[in-house]
Protein backbone atom coordinates (compact mmCIF):
# COMPACT_ATOMS: atom_id res chain seq x y z
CA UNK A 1 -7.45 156.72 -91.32
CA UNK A 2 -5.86 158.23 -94.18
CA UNK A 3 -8.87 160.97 -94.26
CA UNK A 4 -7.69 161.84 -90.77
CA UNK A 5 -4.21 162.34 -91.42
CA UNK A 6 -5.14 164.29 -94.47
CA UNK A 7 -7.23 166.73 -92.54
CA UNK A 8 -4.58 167.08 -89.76
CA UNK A 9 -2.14 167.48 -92.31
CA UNK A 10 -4.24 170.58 -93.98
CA UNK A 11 -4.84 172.26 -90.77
CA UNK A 12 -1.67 172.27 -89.38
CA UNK A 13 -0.59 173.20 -93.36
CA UNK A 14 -3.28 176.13 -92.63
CA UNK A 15 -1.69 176.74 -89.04
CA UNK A 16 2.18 176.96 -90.33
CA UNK A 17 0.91 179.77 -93.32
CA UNK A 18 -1.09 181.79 -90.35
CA UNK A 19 1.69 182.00 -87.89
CA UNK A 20 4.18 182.87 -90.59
CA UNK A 21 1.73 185.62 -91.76
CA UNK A 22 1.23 186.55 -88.46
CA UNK A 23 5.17 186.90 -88.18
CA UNK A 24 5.58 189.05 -91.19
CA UNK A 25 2.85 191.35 -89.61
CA UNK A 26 4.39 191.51 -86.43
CA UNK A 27 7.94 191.49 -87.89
CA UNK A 28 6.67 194.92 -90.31
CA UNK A 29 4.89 196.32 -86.72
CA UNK A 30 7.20 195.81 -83.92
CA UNK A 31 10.77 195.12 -83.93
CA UNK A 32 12.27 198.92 -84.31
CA UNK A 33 14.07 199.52 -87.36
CA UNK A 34 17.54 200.91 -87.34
CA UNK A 35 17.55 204.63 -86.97
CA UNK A 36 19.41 204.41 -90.74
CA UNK A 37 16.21 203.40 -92.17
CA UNK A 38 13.81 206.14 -91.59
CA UNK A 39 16.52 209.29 -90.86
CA UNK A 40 17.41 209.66 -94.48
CA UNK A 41 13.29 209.15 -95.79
CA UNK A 42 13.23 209.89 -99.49
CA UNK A 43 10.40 212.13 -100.90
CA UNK A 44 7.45 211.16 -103.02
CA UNK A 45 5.86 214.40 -104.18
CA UNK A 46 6.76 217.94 -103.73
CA UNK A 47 4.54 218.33 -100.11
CA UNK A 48 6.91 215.52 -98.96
CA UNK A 49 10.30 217.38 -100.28
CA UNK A 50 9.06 220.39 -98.92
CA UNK A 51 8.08 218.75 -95.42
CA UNK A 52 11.33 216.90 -95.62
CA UNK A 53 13.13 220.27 -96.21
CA UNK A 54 11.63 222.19 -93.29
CA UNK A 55 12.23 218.88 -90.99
CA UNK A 56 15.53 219.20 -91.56
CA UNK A 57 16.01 222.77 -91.45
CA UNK A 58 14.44 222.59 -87.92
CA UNK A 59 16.14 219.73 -86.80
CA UNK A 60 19.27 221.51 -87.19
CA UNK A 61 18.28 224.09 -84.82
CA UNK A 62 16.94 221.91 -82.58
CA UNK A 63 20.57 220.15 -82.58
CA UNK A 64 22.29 223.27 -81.71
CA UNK A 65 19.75 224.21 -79.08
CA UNK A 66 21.90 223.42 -75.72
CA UNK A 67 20.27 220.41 -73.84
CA UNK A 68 20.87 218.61 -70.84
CA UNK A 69 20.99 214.43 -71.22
CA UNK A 70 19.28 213.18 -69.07
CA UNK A 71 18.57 209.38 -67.87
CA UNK A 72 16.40 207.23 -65.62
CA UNK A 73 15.46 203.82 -65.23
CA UNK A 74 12.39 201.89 -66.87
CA UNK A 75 9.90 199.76 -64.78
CA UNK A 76 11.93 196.45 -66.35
CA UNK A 77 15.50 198.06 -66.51
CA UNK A 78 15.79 200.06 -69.52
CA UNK A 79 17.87 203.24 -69.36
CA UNK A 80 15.71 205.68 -70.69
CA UNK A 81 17.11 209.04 -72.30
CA UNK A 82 15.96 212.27 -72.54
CA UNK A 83 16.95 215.49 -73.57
CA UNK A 84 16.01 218.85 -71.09
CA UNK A 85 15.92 222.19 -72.20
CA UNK A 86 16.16 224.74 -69.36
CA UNK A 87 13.49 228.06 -69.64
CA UNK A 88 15.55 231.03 -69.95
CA UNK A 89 14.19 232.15 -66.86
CA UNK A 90 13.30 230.26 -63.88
CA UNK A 91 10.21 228.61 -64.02
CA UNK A 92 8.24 225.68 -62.67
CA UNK A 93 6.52 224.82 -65.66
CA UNK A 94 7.54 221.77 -67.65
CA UNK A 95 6.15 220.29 -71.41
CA UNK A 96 6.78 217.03 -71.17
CA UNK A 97 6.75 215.96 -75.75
CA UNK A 98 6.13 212.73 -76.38
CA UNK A 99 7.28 211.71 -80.26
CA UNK A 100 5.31 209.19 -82.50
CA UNK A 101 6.25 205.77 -84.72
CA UNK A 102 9.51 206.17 -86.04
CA UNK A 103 10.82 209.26 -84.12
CA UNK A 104 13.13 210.30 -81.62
CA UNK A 105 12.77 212.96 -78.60
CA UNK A 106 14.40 215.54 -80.90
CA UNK A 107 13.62 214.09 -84.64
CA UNK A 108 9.77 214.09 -84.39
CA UNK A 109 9.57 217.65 -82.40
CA UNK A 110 9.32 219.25 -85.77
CA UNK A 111 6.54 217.51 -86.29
CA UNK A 112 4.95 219.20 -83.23
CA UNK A 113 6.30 220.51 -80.54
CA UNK A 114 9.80 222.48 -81.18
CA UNK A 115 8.35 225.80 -81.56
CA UNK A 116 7.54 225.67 -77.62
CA UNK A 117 11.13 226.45 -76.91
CA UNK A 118 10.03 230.02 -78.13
CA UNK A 119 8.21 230.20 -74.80
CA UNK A 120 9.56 230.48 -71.24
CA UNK A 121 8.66 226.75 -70.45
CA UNK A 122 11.18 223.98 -69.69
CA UNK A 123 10.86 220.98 -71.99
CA UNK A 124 11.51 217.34 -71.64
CA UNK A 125 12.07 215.76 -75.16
CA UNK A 126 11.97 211.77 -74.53
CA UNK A 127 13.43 209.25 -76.28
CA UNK A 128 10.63 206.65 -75.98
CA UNK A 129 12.08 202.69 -75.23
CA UNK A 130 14.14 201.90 -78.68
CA UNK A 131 14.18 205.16 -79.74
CA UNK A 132 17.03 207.46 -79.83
CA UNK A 133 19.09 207.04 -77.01
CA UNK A 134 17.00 204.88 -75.12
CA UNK A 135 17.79 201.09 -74.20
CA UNK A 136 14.92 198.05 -76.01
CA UNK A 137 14.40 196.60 -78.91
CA UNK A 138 10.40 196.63 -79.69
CA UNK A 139 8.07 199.54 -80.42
CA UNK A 140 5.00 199.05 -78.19
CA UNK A 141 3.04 201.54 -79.33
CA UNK A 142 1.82 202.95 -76.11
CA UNK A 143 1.04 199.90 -73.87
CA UNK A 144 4.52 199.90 -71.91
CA UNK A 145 5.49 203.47 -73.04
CA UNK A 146 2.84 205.11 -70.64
CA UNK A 147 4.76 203.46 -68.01
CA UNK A 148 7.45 205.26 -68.54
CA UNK A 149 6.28 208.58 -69.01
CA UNK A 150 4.90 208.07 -65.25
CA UNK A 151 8.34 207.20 -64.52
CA UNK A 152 9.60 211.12 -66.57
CA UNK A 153 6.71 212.69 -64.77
CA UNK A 154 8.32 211.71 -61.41
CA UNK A 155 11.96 212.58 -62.63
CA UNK A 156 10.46 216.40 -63.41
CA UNK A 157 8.70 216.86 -60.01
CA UNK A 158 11.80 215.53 -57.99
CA UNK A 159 14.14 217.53 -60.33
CA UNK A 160 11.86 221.08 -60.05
CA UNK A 161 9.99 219.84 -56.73
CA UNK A 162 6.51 219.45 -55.32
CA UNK A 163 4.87 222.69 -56.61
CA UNK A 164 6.07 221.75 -60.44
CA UNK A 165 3.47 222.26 -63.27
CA UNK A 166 3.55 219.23 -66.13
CA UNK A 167 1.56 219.49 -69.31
CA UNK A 168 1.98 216.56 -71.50
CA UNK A 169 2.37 217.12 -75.05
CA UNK A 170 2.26 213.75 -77.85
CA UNK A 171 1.73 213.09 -81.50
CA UNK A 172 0.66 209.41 -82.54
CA UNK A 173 2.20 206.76 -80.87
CA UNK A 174 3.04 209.56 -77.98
CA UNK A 175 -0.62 210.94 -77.94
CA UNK A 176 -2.00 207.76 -77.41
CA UNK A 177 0.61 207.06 -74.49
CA UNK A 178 -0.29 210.69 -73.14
CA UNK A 179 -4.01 209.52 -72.79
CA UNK A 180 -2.76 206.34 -71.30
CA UNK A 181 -1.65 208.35 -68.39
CA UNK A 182 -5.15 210.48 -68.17
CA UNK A 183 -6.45 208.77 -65.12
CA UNK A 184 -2.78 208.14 -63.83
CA UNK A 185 -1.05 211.11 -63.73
CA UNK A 186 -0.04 212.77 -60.36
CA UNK A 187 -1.48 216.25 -59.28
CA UNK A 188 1.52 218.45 -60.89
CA UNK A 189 0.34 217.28 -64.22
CA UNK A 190 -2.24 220.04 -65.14
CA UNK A 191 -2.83 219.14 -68.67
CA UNK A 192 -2.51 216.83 -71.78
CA UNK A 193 -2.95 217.20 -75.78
CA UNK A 194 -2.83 214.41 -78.20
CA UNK A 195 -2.48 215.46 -81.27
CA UNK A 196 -3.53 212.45 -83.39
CA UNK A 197 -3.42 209.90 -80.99
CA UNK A 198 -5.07 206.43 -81.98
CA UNK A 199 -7.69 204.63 -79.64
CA UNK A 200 -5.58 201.40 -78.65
CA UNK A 201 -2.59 199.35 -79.97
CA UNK A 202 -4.89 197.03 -80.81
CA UNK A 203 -7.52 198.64 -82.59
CA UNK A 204 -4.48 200.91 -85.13
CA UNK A 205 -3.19 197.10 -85.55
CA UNK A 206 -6.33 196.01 -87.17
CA UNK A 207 -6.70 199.10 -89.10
CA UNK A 208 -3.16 198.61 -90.56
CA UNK A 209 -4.05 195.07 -90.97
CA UNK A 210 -7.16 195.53 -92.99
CA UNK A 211 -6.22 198.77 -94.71
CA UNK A 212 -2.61 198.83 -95.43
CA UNK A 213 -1.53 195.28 -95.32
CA UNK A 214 -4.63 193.90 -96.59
CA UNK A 215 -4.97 191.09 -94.44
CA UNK A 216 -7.45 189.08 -92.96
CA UNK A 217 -7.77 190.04 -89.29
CA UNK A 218 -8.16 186.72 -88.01
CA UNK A 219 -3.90 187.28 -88.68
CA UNK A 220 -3.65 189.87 -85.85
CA UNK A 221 -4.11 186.86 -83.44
CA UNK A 222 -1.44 185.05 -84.73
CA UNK A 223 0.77 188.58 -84.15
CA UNK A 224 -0.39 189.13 -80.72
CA UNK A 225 0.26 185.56 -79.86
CA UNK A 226 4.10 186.28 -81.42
CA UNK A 227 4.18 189.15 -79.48
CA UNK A 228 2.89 188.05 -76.16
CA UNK A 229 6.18 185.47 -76.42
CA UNK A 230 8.24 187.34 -77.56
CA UNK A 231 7.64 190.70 -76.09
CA UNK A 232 5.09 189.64 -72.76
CA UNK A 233 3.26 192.23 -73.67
CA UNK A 234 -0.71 192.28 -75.31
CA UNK A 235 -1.61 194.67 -77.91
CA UNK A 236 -5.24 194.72 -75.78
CA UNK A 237 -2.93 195.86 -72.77
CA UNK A 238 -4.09 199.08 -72.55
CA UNK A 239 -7.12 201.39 -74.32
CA UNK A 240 -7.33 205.34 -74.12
CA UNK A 241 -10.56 205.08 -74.93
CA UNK A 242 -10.78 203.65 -70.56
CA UNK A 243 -8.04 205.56 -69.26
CA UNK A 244 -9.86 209.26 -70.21
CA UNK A 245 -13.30 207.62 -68.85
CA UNK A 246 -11.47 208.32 -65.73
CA UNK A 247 -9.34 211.38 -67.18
CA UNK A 248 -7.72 213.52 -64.21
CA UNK A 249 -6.84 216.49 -66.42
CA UNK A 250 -8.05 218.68 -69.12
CA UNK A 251 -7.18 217.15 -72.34
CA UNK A 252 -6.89 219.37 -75.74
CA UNK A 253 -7.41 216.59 -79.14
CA UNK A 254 -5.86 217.64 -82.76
CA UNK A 255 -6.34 215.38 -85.61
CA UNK A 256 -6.67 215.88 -89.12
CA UNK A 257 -9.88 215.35 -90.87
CA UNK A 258 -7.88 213.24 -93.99
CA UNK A 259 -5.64 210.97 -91.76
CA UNK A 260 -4.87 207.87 -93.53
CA UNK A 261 -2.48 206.19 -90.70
CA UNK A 262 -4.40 207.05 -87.66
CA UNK A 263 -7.87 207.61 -88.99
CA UNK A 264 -10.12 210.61 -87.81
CA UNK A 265 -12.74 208.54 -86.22
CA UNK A 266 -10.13 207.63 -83.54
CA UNK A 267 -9.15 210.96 -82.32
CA UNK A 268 -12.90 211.15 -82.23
CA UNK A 269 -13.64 207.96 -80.02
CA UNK A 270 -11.03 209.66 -78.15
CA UNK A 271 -12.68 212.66 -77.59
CA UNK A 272 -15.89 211.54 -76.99
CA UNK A 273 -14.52 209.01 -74.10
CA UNK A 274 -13.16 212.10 -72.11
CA UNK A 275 -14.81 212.68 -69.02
CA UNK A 276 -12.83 215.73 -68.21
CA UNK A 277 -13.09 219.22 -69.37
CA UNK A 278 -11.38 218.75 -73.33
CA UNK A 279 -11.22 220.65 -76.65
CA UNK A 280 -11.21 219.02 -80.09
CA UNK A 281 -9.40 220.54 -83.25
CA UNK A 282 -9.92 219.34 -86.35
CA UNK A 283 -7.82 220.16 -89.48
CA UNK A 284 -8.60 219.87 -92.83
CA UNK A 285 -7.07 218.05 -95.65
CA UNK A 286 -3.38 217.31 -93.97
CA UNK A 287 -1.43 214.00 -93.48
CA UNK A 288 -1.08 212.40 -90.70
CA UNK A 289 1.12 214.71 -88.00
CA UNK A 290 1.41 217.24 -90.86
CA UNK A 291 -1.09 219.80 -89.08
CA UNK A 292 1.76 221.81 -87.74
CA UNK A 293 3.32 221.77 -91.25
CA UNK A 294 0.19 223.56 -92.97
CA UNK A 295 -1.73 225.14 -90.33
CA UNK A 296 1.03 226.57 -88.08
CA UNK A 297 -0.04 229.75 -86.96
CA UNK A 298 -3.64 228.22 -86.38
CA UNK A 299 -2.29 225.31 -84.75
CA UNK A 300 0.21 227.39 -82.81
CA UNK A 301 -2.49 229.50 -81.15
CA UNK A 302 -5.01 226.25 -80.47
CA UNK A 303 -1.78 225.48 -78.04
CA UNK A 304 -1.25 228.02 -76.42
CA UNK A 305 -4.94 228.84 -75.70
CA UNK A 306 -4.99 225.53 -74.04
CA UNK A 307 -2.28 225.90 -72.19
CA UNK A 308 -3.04 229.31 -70.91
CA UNK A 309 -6.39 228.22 -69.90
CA UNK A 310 -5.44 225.50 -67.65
CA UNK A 311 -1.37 225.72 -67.80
């Protein structure tokens, strides 16, 4: 008998140590962290001072730029913020940008997308759930998210009416929720670019697990399970990979060839799962959502031919 207990003992000894793993992972992954904690990011080398510098420098336009706030109402009650930037001149054509891990509807547009207000578009920067302005508490890295863009996409046509023109524009996190939408989104969306959007929740989860945490995977189970209590949601709740099988729209893909966060082979899968009329541009030797940063007139132009193709 005393063989039995000992063995019961040991695996519920080896069930305790998993689920507190597990909750470290999930604790590192998906409650957001305070705004406090990644505004004032310290530099580690001079490409990250001088990124950091030309963030900021940005940011400060961007925070003078006049904008509209603007709110609506999640699928499970969150108020949802955004900021709108009116064309100078009348138009019916709205970018939709869609910020990353750790960002903010204006905060991450330097990153990607602020240079558009150069152009006579209108531009919705979101605050995705936790984020800025916006009501929640957990990151879900695309799997509720694309809900709510569907919910934006319906503020913009019954703010600019039936004939608007959408073109959704994300980096990370938000190009992975922009592909989440591919075989979703309504007629006045007319196009989508992801620049270095990762397959699935789940499969960046066990890429962080293996190669930045250095844990077994078998630990990700033990996450999800946390996370399925505490946040009903599963990391396996949604795949681009399926959604742009079925893709509506043309969809443009950016990635950078030495991507250590989202690797390259994802924007890849991506690409190659597209059944719609797409375009793949890959950079060389940038960080991840740095492409802007070192290629901008390149990367500036790979837009806008895009957009003025099917935009």
């Amino acid at each position: 008998m005393w063989i039995l207990w000992t063995v019961l003992g040991i695996i519920l000894f080896l069930l305790i140590v998993c689920f507190a793993m597990g909750f470290i992972l999930w604790q590192k992954a998906i409650p957001t962290p305070k705004p406090e904690t990644y505004l004032n990011r310290h530099a580690e080398n001079k490409d990250e001072t001088d990124f950091y510098q030309y963030h900021r420098k940005i940011l400060q336009d961007l925070e003078d730029m006049p904008t509209e706030d603007v709110e609506i109402k999640s699928f499970d009650g969150l108020t949802l913020h955004a900021f709108y930037r009116e064309a100078p001149s009348k138009t019916n054509k709205t970018i939709i940008s869609v910020h990353g891990y750790l960002g903010g509807g204006l905060f991450t547009a330097p990153e990607f997308s602020y240079w558009l207000v150069d152009y006579n578009y209108n531009i919705l920067f979101i605050d995705l759930r936790s984020y800025g302005k916006s009501e929640g508490k957990y990151t879900t890295y695309g799997v509720e998210d694309y809900k709510d863009l569907l919910k934006w996409i319906d503020y913009i046509v019954d703010r600019n009416g039936e004939d608007s023109e959408i073109a959704l524009f994300g980096i990370s996190m938000g190009g992975n929720t922009v592909c989440n939408t591919a075989d979703k989104v309504p007629p006045q969306v007319k196009c989508i670019i992801d620049d270095c959007g990762f397959t699935s929740a789940n499969e960046e989860f066990k890429y962080m697990t293996k190669e930045l945490f250095h844990l077994p995977l078998f630990i990700l189970s033990f996450a999800n399970l946390i996370n399925l209590m505490v946040c009903h949601f599963d990391f396996k709740d949604a795949d681009a990979r399926a959604c742009l099988k079925k893709s509506r729209v043309p969809v443009l893909f950016m990635h950078s060839k030495a991507d250590t966060f989202v690797p390259t082979y994802m924007g890849l899968e991506n690409y190659e799962a597209c059944s719609s009329e797409k375009e793949i541009k890959l950079f060389e030797g940038v960080a991840h959502a740095r492409s802007l940063f070192k290629y901008p007139e390149e990367y500036k132009r790979c837009v806008l031919d895009f957009l003025a193709k099917y935009f």
